[in-house]
PDB file of N, CA and C in Angstrom:
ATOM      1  N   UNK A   1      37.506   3.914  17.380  1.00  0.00           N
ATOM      2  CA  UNK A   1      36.357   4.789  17.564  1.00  0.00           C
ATOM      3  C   UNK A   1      35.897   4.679  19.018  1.00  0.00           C
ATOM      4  N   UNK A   2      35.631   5.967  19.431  1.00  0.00           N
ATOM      5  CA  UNK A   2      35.370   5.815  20.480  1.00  0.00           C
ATOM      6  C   UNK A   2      33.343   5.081  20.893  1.00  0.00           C
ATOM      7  N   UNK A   3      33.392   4.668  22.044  1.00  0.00           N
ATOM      8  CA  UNK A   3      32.102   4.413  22.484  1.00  0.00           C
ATOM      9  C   UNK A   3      31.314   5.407  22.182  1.00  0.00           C
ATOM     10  N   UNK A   4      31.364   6.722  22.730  1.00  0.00           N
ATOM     11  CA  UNK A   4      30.913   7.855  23.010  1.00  0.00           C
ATOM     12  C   UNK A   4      30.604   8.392  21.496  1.00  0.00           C
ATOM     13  N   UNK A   5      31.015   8.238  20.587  1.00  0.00           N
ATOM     14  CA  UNK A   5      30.914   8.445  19.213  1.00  0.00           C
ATOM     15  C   UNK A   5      29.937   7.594  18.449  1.00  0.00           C
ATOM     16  N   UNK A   6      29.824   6.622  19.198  1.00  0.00           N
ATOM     17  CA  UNK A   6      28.964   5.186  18.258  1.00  0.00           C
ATOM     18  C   UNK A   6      27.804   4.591  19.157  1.00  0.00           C
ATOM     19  N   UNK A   7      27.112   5.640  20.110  1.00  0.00           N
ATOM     20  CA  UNK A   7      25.893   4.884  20.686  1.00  0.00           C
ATOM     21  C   UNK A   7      25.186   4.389  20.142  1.00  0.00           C
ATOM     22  N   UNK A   8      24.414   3.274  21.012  1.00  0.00           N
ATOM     23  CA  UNK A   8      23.579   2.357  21.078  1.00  0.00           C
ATOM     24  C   UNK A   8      22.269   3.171  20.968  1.00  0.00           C
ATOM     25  N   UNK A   9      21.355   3.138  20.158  1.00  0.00           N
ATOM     26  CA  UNK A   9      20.535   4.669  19.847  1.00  0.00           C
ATOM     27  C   UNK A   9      19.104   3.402  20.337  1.00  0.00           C
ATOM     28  N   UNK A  10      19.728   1.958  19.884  1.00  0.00           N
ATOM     29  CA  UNK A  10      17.141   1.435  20.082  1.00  0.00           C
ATOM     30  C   UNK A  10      18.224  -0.325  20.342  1.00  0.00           C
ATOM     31  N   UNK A  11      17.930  -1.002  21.308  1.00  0.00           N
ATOM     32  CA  UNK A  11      18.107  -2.449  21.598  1.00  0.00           C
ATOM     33  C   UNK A  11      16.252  -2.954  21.177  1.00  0.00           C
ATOM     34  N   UNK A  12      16.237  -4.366  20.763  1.00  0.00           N
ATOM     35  CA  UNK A  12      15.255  -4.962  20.717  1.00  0.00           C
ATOM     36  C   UNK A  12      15.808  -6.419  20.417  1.00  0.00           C
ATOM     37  N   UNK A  13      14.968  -7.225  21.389  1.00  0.00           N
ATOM     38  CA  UNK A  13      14.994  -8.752  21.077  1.00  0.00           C
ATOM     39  C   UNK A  13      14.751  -9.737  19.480  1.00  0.00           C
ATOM     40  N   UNK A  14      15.910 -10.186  19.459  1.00  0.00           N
ATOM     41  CA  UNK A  14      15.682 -10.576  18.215  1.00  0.00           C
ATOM     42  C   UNK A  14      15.521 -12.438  18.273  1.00  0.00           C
ATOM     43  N   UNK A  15      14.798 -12.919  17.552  1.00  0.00           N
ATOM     44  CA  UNK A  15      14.322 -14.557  17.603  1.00  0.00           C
ATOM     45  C   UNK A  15      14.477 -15.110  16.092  1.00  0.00           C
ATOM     46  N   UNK A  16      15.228 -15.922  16.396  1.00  0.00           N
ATOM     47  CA  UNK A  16      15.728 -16.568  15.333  1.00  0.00           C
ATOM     48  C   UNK A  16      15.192 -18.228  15.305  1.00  0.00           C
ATOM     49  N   UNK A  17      14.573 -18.079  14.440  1.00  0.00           N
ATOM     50  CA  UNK A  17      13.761 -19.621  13.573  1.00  0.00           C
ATOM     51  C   UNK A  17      13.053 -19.245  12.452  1.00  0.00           C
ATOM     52  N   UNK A  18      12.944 -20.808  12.130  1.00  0.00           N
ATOM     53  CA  UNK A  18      12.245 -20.931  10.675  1.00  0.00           C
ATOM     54  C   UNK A  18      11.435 -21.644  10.136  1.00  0.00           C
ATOM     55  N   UNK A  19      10.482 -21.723  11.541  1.00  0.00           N
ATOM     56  CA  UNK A  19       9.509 -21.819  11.440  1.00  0.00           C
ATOM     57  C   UNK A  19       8.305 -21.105  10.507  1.00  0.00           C
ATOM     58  N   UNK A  20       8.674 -19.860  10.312  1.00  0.00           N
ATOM     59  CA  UNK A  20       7.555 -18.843   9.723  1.00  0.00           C
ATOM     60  C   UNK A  20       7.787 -18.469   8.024  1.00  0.00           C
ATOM     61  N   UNK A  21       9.085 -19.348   7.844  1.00  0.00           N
ATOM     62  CA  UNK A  21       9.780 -19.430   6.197  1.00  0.00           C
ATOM     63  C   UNK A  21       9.369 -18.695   5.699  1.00  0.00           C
ATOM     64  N   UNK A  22       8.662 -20.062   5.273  1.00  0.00           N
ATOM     65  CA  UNK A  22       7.257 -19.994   3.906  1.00  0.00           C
ATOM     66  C   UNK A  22       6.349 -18.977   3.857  1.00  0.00           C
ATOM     67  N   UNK A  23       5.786 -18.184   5.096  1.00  0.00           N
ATOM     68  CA  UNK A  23       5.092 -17.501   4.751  1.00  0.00           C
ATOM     69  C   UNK A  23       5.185 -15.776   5.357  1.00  0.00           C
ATOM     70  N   UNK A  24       6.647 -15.619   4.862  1.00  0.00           N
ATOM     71  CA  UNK A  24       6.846 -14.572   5.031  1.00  0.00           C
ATOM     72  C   UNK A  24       7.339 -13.725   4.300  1.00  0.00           C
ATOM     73  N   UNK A  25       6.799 -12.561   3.859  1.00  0.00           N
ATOM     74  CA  UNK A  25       7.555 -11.833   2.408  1.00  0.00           C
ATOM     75  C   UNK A  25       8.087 -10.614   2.631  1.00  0.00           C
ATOM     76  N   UNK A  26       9.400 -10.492   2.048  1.00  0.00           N
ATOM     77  CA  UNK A  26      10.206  -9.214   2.298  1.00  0.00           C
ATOM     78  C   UNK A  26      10.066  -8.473   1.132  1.00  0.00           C
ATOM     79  N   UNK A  27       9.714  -6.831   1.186  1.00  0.00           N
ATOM     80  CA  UNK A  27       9.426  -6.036  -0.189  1.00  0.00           C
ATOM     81  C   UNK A  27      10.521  -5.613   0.108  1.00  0.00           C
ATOM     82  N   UNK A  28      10.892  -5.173  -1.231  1.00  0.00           N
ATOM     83  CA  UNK A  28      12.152  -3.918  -1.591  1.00  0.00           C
ATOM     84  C   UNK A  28      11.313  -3.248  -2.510  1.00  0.00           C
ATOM     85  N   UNK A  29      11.899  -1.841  -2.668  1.00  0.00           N
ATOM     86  CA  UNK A  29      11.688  -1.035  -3.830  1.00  0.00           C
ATOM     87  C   UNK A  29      12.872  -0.508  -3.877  1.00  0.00           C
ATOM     88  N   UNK A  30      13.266  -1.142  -5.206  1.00  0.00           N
ATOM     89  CA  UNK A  30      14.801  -0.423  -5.677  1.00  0.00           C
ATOM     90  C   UNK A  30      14.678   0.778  -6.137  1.00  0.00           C
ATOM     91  N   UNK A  31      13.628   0.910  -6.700  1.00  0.00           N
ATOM     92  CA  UNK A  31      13.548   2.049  -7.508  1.00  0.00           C
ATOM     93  C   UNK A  31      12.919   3.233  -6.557  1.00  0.00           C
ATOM     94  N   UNK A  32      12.602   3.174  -4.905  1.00  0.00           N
ATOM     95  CA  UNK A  32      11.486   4.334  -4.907  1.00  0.00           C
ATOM     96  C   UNK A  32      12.819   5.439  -3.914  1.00  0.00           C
ATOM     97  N   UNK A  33      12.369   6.480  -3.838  1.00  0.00           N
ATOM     98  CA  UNK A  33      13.566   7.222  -3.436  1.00  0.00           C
ATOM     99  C   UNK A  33      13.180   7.421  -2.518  1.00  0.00           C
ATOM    100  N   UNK A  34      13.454   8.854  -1.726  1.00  0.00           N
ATOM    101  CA  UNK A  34      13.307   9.102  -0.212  1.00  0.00           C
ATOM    102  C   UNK A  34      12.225   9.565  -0.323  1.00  0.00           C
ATOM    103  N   UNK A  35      11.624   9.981  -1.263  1.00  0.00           N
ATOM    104  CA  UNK A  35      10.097  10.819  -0.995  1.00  0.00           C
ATOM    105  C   UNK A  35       9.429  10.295  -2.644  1.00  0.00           C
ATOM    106  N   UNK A  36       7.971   9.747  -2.257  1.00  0.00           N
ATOM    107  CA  UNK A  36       7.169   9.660  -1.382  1.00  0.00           C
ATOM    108  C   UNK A  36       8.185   8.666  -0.084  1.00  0.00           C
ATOM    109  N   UNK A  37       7.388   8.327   0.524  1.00  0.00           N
ATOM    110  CA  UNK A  37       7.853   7.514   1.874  1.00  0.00           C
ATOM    111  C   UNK A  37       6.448   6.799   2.121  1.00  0.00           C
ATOM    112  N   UNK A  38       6.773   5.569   2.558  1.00  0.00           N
ATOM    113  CA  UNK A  38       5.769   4.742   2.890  1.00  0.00           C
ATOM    114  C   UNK A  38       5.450   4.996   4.476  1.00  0.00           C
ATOM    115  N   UNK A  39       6.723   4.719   4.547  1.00  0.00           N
ATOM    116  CA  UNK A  39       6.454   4.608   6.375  1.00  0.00           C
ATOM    117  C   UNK A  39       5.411   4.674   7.408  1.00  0.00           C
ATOM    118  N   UNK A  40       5.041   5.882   7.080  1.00  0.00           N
ATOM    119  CA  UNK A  40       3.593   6.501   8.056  1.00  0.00           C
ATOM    120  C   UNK A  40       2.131   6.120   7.384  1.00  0.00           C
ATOM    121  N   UNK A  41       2.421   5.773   6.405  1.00  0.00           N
ATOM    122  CA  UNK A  41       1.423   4.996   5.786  1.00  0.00           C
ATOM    123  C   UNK A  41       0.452   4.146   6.625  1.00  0.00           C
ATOM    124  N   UNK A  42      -0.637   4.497   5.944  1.00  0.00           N
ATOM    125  CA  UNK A  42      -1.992   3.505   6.524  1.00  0.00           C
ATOM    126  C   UNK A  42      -2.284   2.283   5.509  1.00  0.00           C
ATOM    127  N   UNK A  43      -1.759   1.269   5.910  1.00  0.00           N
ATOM    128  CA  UNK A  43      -2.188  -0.123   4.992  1.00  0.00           C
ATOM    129  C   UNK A  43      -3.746  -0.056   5.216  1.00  0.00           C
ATOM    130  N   UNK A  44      -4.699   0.290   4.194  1.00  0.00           N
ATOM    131  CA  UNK A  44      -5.803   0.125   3.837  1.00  0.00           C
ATOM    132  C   UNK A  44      -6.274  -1.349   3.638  1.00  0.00           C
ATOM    133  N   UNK A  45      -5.360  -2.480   2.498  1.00  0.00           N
ATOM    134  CA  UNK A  45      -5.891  -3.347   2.313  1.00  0.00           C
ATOM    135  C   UNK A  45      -4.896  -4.337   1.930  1.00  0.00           C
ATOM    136  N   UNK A  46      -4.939  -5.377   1.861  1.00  0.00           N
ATOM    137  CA  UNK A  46      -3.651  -6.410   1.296  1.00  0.00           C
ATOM    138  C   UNK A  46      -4.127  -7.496   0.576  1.00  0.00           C
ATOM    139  N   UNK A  47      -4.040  -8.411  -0.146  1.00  0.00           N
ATOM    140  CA  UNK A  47      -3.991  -9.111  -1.012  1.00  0.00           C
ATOM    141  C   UNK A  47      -2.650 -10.097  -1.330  1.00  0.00           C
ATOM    142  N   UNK A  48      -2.686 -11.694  -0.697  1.00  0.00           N
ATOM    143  CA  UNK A  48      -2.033 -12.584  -1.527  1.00  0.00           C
ATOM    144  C   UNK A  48      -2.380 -13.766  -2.083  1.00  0.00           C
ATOM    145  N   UNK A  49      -1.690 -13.888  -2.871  1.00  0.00           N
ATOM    146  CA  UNK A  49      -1.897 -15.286  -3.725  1.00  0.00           C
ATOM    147  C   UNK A  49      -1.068 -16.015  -3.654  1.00  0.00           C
ATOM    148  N   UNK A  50      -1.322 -17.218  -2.922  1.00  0.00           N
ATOM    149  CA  UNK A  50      -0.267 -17.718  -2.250  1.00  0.00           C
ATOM    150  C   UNK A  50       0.888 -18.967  -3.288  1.00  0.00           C
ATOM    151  N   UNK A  51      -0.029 -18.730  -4.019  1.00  0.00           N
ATOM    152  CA  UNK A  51       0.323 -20.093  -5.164  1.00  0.00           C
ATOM    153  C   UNK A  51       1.219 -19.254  -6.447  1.00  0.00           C
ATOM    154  N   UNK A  52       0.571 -18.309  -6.655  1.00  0.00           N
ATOM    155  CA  UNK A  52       1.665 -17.458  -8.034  1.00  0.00           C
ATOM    156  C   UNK A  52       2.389 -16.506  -6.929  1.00  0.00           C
ATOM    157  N   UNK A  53       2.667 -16.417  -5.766  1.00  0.00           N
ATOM    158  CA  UNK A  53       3.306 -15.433  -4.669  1.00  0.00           C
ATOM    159  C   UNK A  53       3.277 -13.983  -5.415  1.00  0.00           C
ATOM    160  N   UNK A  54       1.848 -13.432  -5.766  1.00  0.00           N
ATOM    161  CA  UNK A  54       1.638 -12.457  -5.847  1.00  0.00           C
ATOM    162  C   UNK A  54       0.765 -11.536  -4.727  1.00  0.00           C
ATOM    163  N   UNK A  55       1.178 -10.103  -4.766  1.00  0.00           N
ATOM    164  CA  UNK A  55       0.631  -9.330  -3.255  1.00  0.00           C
ATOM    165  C   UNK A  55       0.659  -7.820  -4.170  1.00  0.00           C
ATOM    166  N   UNK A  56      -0.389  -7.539  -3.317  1.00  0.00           N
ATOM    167  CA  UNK A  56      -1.007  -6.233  -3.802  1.00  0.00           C
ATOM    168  C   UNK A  56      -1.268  -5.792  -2.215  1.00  0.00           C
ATOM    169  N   UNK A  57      -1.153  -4.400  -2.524  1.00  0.00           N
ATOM    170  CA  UNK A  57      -0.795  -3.639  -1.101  1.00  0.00           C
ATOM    171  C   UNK A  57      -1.495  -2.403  -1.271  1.00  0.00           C
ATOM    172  N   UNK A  58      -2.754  -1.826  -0.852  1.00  0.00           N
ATOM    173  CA  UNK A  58      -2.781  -0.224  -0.706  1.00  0.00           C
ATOM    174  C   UNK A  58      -2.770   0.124   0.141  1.00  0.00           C
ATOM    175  N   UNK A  59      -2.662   1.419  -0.023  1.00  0.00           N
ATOM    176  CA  UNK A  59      -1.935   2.517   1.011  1.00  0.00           C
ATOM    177  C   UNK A  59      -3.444   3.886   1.157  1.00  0.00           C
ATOM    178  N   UNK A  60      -3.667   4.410   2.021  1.00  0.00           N
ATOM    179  CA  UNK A  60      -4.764   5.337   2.385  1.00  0.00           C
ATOM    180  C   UNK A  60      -3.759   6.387   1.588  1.00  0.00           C
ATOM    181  N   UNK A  61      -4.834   7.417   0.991  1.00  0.00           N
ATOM    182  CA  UNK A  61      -4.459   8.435   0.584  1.00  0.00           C
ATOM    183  C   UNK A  61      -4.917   9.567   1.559  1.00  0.00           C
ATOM    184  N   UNK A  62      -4.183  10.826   2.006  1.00  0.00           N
ATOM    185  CA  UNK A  62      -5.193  12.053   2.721  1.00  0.00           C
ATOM    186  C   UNK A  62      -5.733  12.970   1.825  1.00  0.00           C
ATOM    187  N   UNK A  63      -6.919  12.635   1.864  1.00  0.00           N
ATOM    188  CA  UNK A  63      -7.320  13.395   0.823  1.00  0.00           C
ATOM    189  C   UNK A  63      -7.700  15.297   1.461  1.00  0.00           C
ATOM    190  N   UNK A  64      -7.598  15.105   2.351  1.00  0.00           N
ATOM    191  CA  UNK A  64      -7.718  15.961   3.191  1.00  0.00           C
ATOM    192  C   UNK A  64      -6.744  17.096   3.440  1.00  0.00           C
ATOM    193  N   UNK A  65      -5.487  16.890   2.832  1.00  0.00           N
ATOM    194  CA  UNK A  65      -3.970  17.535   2.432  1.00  0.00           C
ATOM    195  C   UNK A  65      -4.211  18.927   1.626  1.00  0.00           C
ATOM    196  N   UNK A  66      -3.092  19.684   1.880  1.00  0.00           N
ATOM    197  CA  UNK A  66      -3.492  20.608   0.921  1.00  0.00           C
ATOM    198  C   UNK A  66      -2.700  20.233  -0.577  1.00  0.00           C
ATOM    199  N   UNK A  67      -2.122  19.065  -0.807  1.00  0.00           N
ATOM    200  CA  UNK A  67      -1.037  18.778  -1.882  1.00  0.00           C
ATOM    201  C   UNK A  67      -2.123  17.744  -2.348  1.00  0.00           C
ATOM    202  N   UNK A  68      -3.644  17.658  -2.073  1.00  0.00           N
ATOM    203  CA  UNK A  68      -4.148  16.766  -2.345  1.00  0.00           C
ATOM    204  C   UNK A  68      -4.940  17.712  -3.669  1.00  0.00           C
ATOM    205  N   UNK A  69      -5.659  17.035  -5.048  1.00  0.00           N
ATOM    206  CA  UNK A  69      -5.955  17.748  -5.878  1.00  0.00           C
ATOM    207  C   UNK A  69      -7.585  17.077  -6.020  1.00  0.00           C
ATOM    208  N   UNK A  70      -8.662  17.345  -5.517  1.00  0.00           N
ATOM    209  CA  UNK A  70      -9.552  16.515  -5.657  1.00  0.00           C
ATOM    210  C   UNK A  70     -10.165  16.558  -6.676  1.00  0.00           C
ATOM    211  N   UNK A  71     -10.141  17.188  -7.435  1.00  0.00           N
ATOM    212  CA  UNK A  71     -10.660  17.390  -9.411  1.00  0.00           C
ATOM    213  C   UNK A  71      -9.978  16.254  -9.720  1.00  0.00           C
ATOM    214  N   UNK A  72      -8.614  16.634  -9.195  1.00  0.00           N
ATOM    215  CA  UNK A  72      -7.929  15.050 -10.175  1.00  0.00           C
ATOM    216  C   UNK A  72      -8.063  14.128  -9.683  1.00  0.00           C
ATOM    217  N   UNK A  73      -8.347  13.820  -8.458  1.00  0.00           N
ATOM    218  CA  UNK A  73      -8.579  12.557  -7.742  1.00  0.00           C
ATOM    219  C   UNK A  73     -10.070  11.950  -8.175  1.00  0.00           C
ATOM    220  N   UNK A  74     -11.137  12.526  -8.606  1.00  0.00           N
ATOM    221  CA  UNK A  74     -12.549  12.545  -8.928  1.00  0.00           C
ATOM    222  C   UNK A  74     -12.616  12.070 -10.147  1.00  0.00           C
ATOM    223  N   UNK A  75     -11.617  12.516 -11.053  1.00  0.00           N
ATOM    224  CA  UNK A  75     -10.702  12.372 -12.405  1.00  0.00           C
ATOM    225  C   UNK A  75     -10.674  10.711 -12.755  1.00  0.00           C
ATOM    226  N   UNK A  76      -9.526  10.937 -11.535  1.00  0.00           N
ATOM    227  CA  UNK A  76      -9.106   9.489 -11.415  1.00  0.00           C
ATOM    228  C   UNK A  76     -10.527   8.468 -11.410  1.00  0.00           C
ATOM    229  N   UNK A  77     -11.069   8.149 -10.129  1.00  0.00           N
ATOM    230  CA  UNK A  77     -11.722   7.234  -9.944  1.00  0.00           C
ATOM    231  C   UNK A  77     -12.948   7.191 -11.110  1.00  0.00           C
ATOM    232  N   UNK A  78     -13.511   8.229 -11.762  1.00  0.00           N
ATOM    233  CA  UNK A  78     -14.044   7.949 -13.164  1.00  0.00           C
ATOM    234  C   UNK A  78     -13.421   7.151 -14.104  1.00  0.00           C
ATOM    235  N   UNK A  79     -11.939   7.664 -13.899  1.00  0.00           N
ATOM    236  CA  UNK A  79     -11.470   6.648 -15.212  1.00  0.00           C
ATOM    237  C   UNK A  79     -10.850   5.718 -15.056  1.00  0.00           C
ATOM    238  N   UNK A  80     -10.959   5.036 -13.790  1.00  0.00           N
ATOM    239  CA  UNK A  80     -10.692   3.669 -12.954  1.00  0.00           C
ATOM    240  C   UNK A  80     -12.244   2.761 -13.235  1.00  0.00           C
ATOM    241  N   UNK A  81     -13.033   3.028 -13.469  1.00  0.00           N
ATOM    242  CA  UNK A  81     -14.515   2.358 -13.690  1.00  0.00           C
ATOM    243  C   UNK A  81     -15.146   2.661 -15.042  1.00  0.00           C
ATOM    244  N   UNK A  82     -14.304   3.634 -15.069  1.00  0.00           N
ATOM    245  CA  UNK A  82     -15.286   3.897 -16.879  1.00  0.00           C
ATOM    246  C   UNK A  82     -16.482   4.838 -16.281  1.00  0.00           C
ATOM    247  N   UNK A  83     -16.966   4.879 -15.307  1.00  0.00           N
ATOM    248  CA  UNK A  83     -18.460   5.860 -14.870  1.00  0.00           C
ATOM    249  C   UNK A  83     -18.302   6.613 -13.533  1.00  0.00           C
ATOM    250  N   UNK A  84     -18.767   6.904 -13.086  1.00  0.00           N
ATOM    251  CA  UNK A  84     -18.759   7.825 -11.396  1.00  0.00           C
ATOM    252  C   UNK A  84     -19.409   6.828 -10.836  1.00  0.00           C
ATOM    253  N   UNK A  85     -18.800   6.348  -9.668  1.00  0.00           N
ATOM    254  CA  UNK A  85     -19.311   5.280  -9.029  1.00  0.00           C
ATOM    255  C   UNK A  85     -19.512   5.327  -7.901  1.00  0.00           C
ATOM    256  N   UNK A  86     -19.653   6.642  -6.771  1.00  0.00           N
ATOM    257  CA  UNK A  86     -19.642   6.907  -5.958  1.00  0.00           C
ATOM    258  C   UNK A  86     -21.189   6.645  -5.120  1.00  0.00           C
ATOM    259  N   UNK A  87     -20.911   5.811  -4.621  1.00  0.00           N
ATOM    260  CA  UNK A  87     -21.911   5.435  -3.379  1.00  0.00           C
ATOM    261  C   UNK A  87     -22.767   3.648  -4.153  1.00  0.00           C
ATOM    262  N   UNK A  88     -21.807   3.166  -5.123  1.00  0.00           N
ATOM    263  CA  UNK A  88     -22.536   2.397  -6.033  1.00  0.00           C
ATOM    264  C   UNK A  88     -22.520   1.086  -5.364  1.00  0.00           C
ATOM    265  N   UNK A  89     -23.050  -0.045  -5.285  1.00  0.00           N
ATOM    266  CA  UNK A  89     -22.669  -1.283  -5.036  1.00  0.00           C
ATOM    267  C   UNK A  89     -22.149  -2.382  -5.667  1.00  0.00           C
ATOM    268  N   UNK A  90     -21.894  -3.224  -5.388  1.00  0.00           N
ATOM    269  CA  UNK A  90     -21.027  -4.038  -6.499  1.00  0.00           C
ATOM    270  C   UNK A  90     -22.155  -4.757  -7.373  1.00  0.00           C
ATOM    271  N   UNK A  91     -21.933  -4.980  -8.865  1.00  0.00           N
ATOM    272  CA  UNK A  91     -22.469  -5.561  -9.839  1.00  0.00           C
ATOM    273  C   UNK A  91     -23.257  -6.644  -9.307  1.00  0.00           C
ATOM    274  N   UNK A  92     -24.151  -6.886 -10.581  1.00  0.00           N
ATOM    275  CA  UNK A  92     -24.207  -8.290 -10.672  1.00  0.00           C
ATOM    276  C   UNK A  92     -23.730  -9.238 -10.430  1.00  0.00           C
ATOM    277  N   UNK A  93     -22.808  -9.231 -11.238  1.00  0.00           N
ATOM    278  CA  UNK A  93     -21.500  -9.976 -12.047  1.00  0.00           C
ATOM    279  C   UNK A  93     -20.457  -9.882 -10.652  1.00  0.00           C
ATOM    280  N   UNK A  94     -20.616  -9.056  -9.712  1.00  0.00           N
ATOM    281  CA  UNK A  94     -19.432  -9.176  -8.163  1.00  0.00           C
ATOM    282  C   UNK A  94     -18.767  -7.554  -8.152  1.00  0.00           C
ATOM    283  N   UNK A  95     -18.415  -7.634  -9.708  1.00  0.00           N
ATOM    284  CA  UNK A  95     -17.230  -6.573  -9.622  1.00  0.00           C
ATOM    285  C   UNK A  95     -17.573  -5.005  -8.730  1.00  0.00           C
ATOM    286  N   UNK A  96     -16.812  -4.422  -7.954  1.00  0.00           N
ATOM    287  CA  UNK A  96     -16.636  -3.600  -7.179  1.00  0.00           C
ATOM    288  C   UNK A  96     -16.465  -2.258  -7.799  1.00  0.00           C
ATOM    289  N   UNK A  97     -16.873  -1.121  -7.072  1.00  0.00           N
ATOM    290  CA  UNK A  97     -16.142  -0.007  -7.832  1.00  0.00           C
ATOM    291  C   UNK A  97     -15.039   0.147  -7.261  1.00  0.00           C
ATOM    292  N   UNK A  98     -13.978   0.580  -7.935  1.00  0.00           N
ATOM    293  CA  UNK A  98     -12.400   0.659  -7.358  1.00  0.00           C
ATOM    294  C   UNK A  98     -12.333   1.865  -6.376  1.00  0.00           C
ATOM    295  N   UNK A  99     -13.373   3.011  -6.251  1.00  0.00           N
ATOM    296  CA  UNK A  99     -13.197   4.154  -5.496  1.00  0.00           C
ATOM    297  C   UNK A  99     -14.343   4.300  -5.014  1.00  0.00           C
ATOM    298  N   UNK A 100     -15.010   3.691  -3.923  1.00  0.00           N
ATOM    299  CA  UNK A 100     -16.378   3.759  -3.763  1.00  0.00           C
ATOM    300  C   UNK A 100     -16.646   4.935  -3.473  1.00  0.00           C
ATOM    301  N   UNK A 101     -15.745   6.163  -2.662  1.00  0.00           N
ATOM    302  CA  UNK A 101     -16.295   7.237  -2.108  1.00  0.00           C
ATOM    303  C   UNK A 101     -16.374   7.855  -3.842  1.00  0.00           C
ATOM    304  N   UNK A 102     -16.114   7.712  -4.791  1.00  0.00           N
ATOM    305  CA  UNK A 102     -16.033   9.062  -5.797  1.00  0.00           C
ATOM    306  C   UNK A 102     -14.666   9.417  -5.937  1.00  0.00           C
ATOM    307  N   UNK A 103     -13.814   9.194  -5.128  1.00  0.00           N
ATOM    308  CA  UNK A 103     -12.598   9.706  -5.528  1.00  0.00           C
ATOM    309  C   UNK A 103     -11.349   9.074  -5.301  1.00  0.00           C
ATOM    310  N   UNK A 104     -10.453   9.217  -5.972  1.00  0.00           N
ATOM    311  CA  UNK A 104      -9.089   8.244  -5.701  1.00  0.00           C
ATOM    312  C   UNK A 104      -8.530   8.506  -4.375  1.00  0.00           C
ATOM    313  N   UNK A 105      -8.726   7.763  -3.203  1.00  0.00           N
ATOM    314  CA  UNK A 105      -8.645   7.844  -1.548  1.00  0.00           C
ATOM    315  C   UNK A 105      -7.264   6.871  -1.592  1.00  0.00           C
ATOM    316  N   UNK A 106      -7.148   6.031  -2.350  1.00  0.00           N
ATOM    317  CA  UNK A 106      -6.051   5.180  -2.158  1.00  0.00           C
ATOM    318  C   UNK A 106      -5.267   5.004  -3.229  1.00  0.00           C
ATOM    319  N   UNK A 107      -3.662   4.405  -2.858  1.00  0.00           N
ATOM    320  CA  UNK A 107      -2.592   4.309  -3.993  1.00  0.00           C
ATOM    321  C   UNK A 107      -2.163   2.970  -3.526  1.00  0.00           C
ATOM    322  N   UNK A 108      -2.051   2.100  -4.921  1.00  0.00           N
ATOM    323  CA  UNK A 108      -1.216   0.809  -4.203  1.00  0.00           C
ATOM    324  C   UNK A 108      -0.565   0.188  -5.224  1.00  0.00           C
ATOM    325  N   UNK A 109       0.750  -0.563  -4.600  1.00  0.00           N
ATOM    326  CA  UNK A 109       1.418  -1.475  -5.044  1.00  0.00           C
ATOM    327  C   UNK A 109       0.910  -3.265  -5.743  1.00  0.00           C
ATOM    328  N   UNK A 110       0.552  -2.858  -7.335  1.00  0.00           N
ATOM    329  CA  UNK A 110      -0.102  -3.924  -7.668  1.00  0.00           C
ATOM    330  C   UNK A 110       0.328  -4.698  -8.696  1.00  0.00           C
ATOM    331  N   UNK A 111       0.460  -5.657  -8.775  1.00  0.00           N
ATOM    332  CA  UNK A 111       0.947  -7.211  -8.346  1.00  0.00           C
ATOM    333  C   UNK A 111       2.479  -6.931  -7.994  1.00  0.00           C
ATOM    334  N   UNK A 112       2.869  -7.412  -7.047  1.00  0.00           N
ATOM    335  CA  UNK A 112       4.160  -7.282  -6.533  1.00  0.00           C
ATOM    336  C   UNK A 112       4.705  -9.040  -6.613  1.00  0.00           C
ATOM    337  N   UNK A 113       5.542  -8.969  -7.440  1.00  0.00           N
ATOM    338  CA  UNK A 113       5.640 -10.934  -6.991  1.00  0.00           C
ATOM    339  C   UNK A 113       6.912 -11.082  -5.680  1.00  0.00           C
ATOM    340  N   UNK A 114       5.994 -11.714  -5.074  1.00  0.00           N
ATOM    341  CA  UNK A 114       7.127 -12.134  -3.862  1.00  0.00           C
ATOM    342  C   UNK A 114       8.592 -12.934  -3.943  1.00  0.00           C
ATOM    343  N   UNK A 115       9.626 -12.620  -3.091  1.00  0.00           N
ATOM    344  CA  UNK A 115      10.761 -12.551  -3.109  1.00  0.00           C
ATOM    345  C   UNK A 115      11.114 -13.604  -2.376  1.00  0.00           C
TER     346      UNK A 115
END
């Protein structure tokens, strides 16, 4: 094969140790296909547990899209709390509303056990 056929398209420095082992986690999704796509994704929030190596990951939703459905997203976050919880503060008791604006703004990967 020629050179000219097989460029060098991105170089970057690569560092090798193992030092950072333990606390580093690689996701796969076997199952997710080419679309949705994470990629351009906005990590909203993360979550680990370092002892059961569980991780929870959300992702920003645009709600702002035209593929976005906000009846159903409004839908959603009602029946994520049991009530409309929009503009609410957290309980007594701690617990949070899962959609504070009113509507399902975010999607995430939850409990993921680490690899």
């Amino acid at each position: 094969m020629d050179e000219e056929e097989d460029p060098i398209v991105e170089e970057m420095p690569v560092f090798l140790s193992k030092t950072l082992h333990d606390s580093l986690y690689l996701f796969q999704y076997p199952t997710k296909t080419e679309l949705p796509n994470h990629d351009e994704s906005v990590v909203i929030n993360c979550c680990v547990k370092p002892f059961t190596q569980e991780v929870k990951v959300d992702f920003a939703l645009n709600t702002e899209s035209k593929h976005y459905d906000r009846f159903k997203g409004e839908q959603f976050a009602v029946a994520a709390d049991g009530k409309n919880t929009f503009g609410a503060l957290p309980s007594k008791g701690g617990e949070r509303p899962t959609y504070k604006r009113g509507i399902m703004d975010k999607a995430g990967l939850h409990p993921a056990r680490a690899r």
